[in-house]
PDB file of N, CA and C in Angstrom:
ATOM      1  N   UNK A   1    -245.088  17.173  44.325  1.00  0.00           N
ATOM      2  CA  UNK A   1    -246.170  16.558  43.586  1.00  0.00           C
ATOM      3  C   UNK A   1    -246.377  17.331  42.283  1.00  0.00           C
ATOM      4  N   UNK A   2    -246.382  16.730  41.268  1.00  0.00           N
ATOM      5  CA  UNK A   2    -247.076  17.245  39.655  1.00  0.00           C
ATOM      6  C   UNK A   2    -248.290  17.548  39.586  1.00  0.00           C
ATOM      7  N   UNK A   3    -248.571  18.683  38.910  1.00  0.00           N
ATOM      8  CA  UNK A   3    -249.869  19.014  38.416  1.00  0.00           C
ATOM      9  C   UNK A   3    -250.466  17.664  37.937  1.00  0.00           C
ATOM     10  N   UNK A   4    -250.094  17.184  36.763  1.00  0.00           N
ATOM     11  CA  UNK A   4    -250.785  15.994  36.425  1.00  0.00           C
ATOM     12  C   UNK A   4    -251.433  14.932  37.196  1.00  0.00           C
ATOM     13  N   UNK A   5    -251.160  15.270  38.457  1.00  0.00           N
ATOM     14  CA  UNK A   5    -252.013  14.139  39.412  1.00  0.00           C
ATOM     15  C   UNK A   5    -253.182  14.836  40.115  1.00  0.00           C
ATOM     16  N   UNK A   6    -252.798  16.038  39.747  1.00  0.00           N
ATOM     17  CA  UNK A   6    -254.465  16.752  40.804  1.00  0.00           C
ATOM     18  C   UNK A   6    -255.357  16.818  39.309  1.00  0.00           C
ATOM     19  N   UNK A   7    -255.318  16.557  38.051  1.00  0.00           N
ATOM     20  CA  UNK A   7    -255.741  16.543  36.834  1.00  0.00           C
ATOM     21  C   UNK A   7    -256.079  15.081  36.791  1.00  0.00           C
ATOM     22  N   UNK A   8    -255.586  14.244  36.730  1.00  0.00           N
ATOM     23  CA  UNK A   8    -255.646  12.642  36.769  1.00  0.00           C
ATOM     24  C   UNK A   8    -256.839  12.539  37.565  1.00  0.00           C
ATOM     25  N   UNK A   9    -256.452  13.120  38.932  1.00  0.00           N
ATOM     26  CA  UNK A   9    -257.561  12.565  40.261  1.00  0.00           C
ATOM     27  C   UNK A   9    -258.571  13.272  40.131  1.00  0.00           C
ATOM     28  N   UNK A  10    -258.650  14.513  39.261  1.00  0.00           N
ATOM     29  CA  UNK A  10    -259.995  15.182  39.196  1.00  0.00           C
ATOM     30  C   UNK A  10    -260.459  13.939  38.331  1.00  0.00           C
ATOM     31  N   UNK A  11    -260.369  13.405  37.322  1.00  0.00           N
ATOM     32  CA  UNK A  11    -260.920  12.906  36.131  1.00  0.00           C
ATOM     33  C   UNK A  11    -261.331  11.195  36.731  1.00  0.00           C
ATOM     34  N   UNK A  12    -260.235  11.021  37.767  1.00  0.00           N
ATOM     35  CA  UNK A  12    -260.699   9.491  38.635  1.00  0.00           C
ATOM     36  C   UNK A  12    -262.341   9.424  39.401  1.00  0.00           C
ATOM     37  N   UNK A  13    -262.103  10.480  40.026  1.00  0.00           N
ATOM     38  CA  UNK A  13    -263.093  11.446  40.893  1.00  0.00           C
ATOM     39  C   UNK A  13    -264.541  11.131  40.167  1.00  0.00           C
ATOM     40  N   UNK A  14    -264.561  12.285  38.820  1.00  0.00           N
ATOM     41  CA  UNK A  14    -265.527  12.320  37.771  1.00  0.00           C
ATOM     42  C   UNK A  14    -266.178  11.418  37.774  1.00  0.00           C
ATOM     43  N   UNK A  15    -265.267  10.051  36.973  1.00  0.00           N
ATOM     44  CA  UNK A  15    -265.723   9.017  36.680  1.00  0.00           C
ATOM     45  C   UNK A  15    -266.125   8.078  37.609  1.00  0.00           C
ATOM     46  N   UNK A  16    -265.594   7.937  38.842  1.00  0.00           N
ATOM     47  CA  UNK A  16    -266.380   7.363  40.030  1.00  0.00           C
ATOM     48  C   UNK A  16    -267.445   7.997  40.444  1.00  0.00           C
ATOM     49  N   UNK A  17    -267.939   9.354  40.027  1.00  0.00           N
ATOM     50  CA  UNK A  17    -269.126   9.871  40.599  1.00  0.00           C
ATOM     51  C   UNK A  17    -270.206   9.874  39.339  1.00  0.00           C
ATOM     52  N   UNK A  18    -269.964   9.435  38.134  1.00  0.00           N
ATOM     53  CA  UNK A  18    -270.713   9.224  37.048  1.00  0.00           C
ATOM     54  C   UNK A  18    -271.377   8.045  37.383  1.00  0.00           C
ATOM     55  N   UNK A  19    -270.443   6.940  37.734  1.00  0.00           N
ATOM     56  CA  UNK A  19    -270.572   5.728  37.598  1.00  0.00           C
ATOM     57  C   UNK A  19    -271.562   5.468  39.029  1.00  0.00           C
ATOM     58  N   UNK A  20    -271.253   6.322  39.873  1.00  0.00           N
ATOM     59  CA  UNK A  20    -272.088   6.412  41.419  1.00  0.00           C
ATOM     60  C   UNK A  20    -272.871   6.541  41.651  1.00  0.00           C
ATOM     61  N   UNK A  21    -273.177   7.676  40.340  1.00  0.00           N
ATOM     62  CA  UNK A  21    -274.850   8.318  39.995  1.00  0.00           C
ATOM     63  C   UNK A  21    -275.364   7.248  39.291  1.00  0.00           C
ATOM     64  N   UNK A  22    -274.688   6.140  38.222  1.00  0.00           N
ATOM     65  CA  UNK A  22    -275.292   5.491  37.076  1.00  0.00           C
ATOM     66  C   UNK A  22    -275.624   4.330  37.871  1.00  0.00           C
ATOM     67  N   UNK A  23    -275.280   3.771  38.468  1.00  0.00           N
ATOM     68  CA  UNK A  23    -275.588   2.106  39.241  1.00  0.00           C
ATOM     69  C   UNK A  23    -276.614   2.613  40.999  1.00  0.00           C
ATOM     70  N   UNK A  24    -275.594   3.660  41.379  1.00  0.00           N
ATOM     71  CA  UNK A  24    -277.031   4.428  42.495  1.00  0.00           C
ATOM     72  C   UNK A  24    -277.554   4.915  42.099  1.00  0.00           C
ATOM     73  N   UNK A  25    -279.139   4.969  41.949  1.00  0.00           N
ATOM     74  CA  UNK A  25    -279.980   5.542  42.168  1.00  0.00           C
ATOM     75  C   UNK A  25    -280.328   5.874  43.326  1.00  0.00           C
ATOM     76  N   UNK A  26    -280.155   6.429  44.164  1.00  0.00           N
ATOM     77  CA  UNK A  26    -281.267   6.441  45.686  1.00  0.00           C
ATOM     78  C   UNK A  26    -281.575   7.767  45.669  1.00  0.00           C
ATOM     79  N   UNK A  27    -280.570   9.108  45.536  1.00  0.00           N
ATOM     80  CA  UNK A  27    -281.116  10.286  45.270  1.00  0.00           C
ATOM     81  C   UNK A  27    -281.530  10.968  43.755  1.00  0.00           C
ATOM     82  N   UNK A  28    -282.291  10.697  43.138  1.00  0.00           N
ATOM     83  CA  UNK A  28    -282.518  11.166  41.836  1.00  0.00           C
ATOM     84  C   UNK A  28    -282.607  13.129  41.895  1.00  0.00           C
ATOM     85  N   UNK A  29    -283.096  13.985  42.583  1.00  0.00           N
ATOM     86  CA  UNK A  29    -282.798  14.943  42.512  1.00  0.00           C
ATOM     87  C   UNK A  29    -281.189  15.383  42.453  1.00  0.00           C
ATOM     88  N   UNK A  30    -280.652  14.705  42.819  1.00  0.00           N
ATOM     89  CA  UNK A  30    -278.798  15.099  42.894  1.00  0.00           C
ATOM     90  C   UNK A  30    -278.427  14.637  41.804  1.00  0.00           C
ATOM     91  N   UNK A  31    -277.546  15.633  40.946  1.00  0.00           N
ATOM     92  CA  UNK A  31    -277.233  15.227  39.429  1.00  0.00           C
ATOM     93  C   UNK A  31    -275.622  15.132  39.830  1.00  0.00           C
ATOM     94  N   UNK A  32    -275.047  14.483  38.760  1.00  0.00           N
ATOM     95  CA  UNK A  32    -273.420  14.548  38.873  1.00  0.00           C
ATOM     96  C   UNK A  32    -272.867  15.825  39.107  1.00  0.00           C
ATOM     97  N   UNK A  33    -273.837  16.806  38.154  1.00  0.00           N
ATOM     98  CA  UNK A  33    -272.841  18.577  38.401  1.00  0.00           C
ATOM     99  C   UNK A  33    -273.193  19.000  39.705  1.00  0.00           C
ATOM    100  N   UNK A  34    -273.988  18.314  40.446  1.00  0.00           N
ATOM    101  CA  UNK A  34    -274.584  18.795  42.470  1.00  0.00           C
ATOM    102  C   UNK A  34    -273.151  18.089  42.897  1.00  0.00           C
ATOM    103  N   UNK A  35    -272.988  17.229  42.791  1.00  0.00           N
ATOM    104  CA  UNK A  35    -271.867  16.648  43.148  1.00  0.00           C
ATOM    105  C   UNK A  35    -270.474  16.686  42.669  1.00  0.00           C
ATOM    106  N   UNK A  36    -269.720  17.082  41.824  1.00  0.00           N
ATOM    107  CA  UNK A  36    -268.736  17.311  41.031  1.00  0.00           C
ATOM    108  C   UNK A  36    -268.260  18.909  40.915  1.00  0.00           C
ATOM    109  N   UNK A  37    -268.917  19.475  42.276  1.00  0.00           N
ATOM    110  CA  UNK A  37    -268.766  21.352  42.452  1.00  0.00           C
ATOM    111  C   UNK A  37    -267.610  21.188  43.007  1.00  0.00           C
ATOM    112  N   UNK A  38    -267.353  20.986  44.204  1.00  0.00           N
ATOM    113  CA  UNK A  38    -266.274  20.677  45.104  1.00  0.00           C
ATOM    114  C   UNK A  38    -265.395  20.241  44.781  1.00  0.00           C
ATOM    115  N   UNK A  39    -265.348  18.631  44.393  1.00  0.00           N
ATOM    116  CA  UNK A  39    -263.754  18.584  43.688  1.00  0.00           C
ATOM    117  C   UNK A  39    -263.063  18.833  42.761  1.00  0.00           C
ATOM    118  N   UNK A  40    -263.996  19.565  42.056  1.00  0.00           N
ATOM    119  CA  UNK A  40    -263.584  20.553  40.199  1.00  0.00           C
ATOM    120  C   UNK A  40    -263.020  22.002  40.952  1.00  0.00           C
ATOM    121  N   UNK A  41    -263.436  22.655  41.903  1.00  0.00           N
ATOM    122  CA  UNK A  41    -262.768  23.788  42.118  1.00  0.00           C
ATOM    123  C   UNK A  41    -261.681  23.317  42.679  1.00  0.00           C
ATOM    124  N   UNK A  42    -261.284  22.622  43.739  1.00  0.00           N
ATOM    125  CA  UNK A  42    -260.303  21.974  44.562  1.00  0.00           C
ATOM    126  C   UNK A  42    -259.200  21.593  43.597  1.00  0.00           C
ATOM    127  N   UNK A  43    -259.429  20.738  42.725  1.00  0.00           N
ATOM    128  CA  UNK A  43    -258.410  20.516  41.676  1.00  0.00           C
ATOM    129  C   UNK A  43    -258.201  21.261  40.474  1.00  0.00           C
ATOM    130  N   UNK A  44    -258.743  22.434  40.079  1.00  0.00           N
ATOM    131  CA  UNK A  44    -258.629  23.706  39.728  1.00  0.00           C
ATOM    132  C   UNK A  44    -257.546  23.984  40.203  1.00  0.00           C
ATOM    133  N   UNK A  45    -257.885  24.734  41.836  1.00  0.00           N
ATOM    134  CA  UNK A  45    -256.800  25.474  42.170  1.00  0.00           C
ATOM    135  C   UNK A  45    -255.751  24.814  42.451  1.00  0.00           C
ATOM    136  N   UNK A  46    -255.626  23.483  42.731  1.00  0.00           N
ATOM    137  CA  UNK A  46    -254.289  22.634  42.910  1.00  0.00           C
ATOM    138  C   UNK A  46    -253.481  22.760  41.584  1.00  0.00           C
ATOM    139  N   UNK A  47    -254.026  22.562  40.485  1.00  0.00           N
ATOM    140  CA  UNK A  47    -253.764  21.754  39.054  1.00  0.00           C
ATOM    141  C   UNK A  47    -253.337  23.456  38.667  1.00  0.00           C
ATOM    142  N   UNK A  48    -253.720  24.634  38.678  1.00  0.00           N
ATOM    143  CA  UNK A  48    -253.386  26.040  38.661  1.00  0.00           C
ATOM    144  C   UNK A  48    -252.102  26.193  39.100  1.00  0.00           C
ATOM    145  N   UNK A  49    -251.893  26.099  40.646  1.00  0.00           N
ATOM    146  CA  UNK A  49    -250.997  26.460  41.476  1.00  0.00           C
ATOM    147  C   UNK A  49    -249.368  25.189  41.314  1.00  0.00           C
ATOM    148  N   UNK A  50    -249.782  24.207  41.092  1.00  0.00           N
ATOM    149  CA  UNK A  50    -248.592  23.659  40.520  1.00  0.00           C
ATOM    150  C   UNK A  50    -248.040  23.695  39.362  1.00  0.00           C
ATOM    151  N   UNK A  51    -249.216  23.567  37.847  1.00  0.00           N
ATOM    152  CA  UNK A  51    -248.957  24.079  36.996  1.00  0.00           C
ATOM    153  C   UNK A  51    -247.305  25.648  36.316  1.00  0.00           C
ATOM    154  N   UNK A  52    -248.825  26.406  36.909  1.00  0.00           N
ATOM    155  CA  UNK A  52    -247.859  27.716  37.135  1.00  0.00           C
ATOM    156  C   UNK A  52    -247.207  28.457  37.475  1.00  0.00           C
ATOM    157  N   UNK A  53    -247.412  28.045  39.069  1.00  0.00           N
ATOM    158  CA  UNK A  53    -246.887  28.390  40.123  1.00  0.00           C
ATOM    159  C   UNK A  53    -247.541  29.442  41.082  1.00  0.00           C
ATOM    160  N   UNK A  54    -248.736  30.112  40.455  1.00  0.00           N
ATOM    161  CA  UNK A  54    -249.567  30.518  40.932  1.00  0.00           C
ATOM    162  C   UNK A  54    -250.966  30.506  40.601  1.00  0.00           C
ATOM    163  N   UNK A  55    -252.183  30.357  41.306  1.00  0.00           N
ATOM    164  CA  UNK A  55    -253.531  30.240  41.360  1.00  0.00           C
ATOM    165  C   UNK A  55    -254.034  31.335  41.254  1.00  0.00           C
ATOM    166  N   UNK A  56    -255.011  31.591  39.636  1.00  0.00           N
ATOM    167  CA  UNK A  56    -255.798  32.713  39.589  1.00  0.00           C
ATOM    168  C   UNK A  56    -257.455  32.698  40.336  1.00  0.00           C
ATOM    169  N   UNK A  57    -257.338  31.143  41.166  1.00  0.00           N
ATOM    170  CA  UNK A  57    -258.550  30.973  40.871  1.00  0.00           C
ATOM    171  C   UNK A  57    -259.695  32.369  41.961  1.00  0.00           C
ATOM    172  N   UNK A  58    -259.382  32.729  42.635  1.00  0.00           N
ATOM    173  CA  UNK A  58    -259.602  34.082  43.142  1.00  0.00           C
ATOM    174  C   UNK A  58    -260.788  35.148  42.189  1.00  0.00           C
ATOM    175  N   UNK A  59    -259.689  35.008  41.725  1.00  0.00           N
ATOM    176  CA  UNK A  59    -259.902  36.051  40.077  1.00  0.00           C
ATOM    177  C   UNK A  59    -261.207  34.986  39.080  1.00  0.00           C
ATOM    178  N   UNK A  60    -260.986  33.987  39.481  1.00  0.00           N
ATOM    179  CA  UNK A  60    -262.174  33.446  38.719  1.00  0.00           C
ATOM    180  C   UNK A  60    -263.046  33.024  38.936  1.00  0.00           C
ATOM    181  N   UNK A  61    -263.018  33.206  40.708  1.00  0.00           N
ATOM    182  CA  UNK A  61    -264.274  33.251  41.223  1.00  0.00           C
ATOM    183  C   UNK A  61    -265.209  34.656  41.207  1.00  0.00           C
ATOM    184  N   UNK A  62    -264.280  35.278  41.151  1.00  0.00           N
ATOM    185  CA  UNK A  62    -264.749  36.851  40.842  1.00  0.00           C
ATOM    186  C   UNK A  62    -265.514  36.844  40.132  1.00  0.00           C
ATOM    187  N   UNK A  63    -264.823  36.890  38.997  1.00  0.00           N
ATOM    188  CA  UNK A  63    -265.897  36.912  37.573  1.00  0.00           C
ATOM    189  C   UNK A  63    -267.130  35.906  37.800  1.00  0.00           C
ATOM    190  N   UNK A  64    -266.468  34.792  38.056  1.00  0.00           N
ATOM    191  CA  UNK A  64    -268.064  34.129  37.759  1.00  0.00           C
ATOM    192  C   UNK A  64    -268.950  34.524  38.867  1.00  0.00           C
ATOM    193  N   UNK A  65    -268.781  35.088  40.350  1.00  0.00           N
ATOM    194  CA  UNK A  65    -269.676  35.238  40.965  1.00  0.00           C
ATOM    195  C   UNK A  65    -270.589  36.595  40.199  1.00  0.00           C
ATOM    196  N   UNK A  66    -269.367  37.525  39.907  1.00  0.00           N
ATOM    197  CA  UNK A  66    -270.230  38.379  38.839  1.00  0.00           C
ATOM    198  C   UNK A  66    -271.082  38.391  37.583  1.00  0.00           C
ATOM    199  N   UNK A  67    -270.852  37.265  37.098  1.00  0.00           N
ATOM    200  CA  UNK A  67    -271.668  36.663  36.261  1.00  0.00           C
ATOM    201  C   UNK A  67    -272.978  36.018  36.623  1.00  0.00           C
ATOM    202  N   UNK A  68    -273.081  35.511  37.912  1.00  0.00           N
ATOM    203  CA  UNK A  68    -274.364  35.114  38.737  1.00  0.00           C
ATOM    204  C   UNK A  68    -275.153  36.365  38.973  1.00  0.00           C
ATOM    205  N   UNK A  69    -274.080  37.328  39.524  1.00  0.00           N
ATOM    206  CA  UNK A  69    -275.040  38.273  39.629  1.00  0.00           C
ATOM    207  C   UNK A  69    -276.279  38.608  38.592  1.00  0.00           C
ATOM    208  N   UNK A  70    -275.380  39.003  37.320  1.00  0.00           N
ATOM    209  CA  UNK A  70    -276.293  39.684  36.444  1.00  0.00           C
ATOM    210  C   UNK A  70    -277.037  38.455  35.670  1.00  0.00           C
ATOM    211  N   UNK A  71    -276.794  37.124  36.000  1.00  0.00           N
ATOM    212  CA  UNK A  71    -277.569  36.240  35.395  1.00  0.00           C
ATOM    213  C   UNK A  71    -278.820  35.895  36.767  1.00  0.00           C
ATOM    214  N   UNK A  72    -278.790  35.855  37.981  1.00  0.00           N
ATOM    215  CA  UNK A  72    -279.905  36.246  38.479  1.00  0.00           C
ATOM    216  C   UNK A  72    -281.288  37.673  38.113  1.00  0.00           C
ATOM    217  N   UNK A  73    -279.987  38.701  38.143  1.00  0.00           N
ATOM    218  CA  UNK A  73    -280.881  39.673  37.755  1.00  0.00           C
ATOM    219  C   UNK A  73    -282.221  39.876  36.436  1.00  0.00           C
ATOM    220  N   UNK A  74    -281.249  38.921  35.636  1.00  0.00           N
ATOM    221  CA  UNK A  74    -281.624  38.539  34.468  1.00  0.00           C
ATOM    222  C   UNK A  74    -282.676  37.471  34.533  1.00  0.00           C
ATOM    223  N   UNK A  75    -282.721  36.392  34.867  1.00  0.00           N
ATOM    224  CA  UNK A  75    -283.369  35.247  35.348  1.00  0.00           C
ATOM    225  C   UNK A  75    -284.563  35.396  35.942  1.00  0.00           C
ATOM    226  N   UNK A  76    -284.008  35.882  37.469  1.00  0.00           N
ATOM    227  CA  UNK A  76    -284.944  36.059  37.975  1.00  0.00           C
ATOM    228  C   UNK A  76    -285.781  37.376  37.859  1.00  0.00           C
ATOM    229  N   UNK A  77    -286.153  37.983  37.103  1.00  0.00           N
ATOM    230  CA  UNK A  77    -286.421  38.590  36.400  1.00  0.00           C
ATOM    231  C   UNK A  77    -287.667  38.354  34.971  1.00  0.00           C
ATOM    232  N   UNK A  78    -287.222  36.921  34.933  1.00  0.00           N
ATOM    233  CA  UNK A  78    -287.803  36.173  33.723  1.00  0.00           C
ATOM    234  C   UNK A  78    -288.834  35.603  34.613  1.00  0.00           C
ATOM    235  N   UNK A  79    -289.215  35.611  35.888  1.00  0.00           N
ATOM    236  CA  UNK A  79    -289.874  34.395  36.489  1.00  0.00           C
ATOM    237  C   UNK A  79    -289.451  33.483  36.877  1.00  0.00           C
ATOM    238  N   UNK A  80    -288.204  33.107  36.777  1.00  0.00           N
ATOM    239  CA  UNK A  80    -287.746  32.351  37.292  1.00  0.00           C
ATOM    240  C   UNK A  80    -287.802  31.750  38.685  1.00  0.00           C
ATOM    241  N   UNK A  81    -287.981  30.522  39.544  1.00  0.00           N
ATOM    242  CA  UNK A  81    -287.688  30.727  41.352  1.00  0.00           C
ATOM    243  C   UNK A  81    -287.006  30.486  41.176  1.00  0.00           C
ATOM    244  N   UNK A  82    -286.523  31.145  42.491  1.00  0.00           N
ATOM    245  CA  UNK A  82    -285.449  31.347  43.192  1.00  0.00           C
ATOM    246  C   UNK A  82    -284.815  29.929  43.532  1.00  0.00           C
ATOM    247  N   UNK A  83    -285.380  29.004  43.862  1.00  0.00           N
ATOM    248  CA  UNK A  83    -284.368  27.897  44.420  1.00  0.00           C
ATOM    249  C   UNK A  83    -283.707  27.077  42.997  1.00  0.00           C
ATOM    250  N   UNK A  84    -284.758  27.661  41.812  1.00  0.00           N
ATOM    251  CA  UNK A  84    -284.499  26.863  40.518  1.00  0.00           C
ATOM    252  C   UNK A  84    -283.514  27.434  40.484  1.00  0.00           C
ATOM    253  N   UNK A  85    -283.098  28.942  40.165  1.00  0.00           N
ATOM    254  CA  UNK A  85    -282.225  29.405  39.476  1.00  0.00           C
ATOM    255  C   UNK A  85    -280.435  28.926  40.234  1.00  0.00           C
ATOM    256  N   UNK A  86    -280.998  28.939  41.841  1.00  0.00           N
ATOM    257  CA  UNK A  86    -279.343  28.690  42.893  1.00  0.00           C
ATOM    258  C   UNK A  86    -279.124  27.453  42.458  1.00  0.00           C
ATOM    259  N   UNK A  87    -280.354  26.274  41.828  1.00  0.00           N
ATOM    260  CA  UNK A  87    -279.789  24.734  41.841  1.00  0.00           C
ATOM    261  C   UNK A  87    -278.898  24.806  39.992  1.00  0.00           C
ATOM    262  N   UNK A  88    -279.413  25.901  39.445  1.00  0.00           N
ATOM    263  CA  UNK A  88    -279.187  25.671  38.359  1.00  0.00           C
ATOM    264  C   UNK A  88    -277.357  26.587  37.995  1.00  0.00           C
ATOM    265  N   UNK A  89    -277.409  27.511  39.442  1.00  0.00           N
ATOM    266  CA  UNK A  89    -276.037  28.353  39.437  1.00  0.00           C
ATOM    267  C   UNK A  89    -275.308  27.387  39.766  1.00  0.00           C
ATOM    268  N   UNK A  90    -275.599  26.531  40.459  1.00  0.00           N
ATOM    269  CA  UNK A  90    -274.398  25.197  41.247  1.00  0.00           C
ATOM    270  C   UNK A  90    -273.965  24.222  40.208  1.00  0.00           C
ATOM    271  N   UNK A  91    -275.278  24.152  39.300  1.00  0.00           N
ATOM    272  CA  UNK A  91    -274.385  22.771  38.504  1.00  0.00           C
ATOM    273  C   UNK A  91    -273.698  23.936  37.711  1.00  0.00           C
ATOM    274  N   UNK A  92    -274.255  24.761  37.620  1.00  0.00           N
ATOM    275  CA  UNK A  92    -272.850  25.577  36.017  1.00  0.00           C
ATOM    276  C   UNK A  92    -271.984  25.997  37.137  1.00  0.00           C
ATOM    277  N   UNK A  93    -271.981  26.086  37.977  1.00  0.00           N
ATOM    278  CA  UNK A  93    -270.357  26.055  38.573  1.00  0.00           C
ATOM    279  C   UNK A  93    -269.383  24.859  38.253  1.00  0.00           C
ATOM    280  N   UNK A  94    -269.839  23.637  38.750  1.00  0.00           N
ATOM    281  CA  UNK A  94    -269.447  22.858  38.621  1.00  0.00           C
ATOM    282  C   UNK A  94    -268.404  22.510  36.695  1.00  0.00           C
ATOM    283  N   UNK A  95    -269.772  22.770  36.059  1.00  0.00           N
ATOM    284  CA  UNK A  95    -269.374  22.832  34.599  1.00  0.00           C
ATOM    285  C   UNK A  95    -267.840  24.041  34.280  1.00  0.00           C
ATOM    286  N   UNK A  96    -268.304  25.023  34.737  1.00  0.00           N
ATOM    287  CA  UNK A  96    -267.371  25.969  34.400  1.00  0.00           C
ATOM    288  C   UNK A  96    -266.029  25.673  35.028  1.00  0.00           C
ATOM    289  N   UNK A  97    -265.905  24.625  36.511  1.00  0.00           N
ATOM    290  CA  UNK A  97    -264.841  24.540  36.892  1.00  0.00           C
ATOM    291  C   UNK A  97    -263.988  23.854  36.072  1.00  0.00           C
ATOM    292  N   UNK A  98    -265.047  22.387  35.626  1.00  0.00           N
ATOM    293  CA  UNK A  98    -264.729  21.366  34.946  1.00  0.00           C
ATOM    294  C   UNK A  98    -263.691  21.759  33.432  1.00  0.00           C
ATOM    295  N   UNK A  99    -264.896  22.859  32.763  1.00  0.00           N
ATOM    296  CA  UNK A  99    -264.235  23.430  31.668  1.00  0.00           C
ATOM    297  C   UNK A  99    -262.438  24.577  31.885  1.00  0.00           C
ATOM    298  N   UNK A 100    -262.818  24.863  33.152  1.00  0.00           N
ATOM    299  CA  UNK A 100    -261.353  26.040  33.476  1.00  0.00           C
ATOM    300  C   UNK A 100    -260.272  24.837  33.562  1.00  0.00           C
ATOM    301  N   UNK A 101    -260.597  23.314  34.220  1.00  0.00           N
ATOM    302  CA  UNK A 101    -259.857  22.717  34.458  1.00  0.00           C
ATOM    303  C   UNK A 101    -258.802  22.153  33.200  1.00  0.00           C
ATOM    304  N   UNK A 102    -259.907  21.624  31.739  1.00  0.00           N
ATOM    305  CA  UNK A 102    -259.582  21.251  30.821  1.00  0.00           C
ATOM    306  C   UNK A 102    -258.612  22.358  30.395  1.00  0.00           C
ATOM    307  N   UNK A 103    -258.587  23.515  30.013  1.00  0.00           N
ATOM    308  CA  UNK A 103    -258.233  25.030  29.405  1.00  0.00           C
ATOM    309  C   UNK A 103    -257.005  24.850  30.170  1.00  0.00           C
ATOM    310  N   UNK A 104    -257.106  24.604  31.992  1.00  0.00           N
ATOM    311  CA  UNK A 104    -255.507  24.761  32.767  1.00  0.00           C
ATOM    312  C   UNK A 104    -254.690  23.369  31.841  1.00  0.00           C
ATOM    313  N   UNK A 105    -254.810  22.647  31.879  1.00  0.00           N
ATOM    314  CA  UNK A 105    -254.236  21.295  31.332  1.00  0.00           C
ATOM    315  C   UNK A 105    -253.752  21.699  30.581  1.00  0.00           C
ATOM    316  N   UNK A 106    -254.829  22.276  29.427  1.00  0.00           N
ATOM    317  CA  UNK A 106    -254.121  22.149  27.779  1.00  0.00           C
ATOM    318  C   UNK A 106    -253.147  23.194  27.512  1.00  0.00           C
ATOM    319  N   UNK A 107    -252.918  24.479  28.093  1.00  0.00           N
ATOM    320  CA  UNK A 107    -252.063  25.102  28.180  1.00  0.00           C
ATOM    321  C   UNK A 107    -250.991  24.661  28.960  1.00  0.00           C
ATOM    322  N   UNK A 108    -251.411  24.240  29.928  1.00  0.00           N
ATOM    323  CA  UNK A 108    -249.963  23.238  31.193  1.00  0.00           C
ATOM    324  C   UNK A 108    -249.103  22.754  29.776  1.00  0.00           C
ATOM    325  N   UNK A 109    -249.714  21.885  29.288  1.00  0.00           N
ATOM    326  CA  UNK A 109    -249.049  21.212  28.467  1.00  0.00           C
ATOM    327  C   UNK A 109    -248.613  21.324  27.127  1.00  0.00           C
ATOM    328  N   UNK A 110    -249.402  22.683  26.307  1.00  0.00           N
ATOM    329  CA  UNK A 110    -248.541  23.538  25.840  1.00  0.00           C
ATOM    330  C   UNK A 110    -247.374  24.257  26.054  1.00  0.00           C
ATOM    331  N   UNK A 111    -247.316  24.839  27.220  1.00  0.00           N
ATOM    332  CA  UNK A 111    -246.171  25.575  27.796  1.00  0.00           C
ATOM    333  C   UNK A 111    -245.170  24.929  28.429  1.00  0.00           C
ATOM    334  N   UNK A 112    -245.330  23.583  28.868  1.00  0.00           N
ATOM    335  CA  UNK A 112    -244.390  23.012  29.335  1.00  0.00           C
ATOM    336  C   UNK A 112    -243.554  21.841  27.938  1.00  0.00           C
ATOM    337  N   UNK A 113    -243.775  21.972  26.745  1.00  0.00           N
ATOM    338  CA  UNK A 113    -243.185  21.761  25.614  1.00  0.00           C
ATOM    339  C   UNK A 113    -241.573  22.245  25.408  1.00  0.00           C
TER     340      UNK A 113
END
């Protein structure tokens, strides 16, 4: 199987869960990035590991869990609650996967030139 299809199906995915959120309404607290955590890391590390042949994503969970850290510390710190700040760590997961995903692509396809 090609990278380009765990990239494709992330972006099929996306757009069926945009469109899921846009015509359902029934849960309004659940945003697309509550939902779009899971299959952005999943096709991360697929779209990584075929790509290159190996998956850093390990290593980039690292960092970003370390980055929660000191952005709780930070946060919550500010006043922040606590359940605000975990709902607000989940959708920027989601985002950050989304964004690592774009970055794996565009190099995939630089390097494979």
């Amino acid at each position: 199987m090609d990278w380009k299809y765990w990239a494709l199906g992330l972006l099929g995915i996306l757009i069926l869960l945009y469109f899921c959120r846009h015509f359902f309404r029934t849960w309004r607290q659940i945003t697309f990035f509550d939902l779009a955590v899971f299959p952005s890391w999943i096709a991360l590390y697929m779209t990584m590991g075929l790509a290159f042949g190996v998956s850093y994503l390990p290593f980039i969970l690292g960092i970003w869990l370390f980055l929660g850290l000191v952005f709780s510390w930070w946060l919550l710190g500010k006043d922040w609650p606590v359940h605000v700040f975990f709902h607000k760590y989940w959708q920027w997961s989601a985002l950050v996967a989304i964004l690592a995903e774009l970055v794996v692509v565009i190099v995939a396809i630089y390097l494979k030139k």
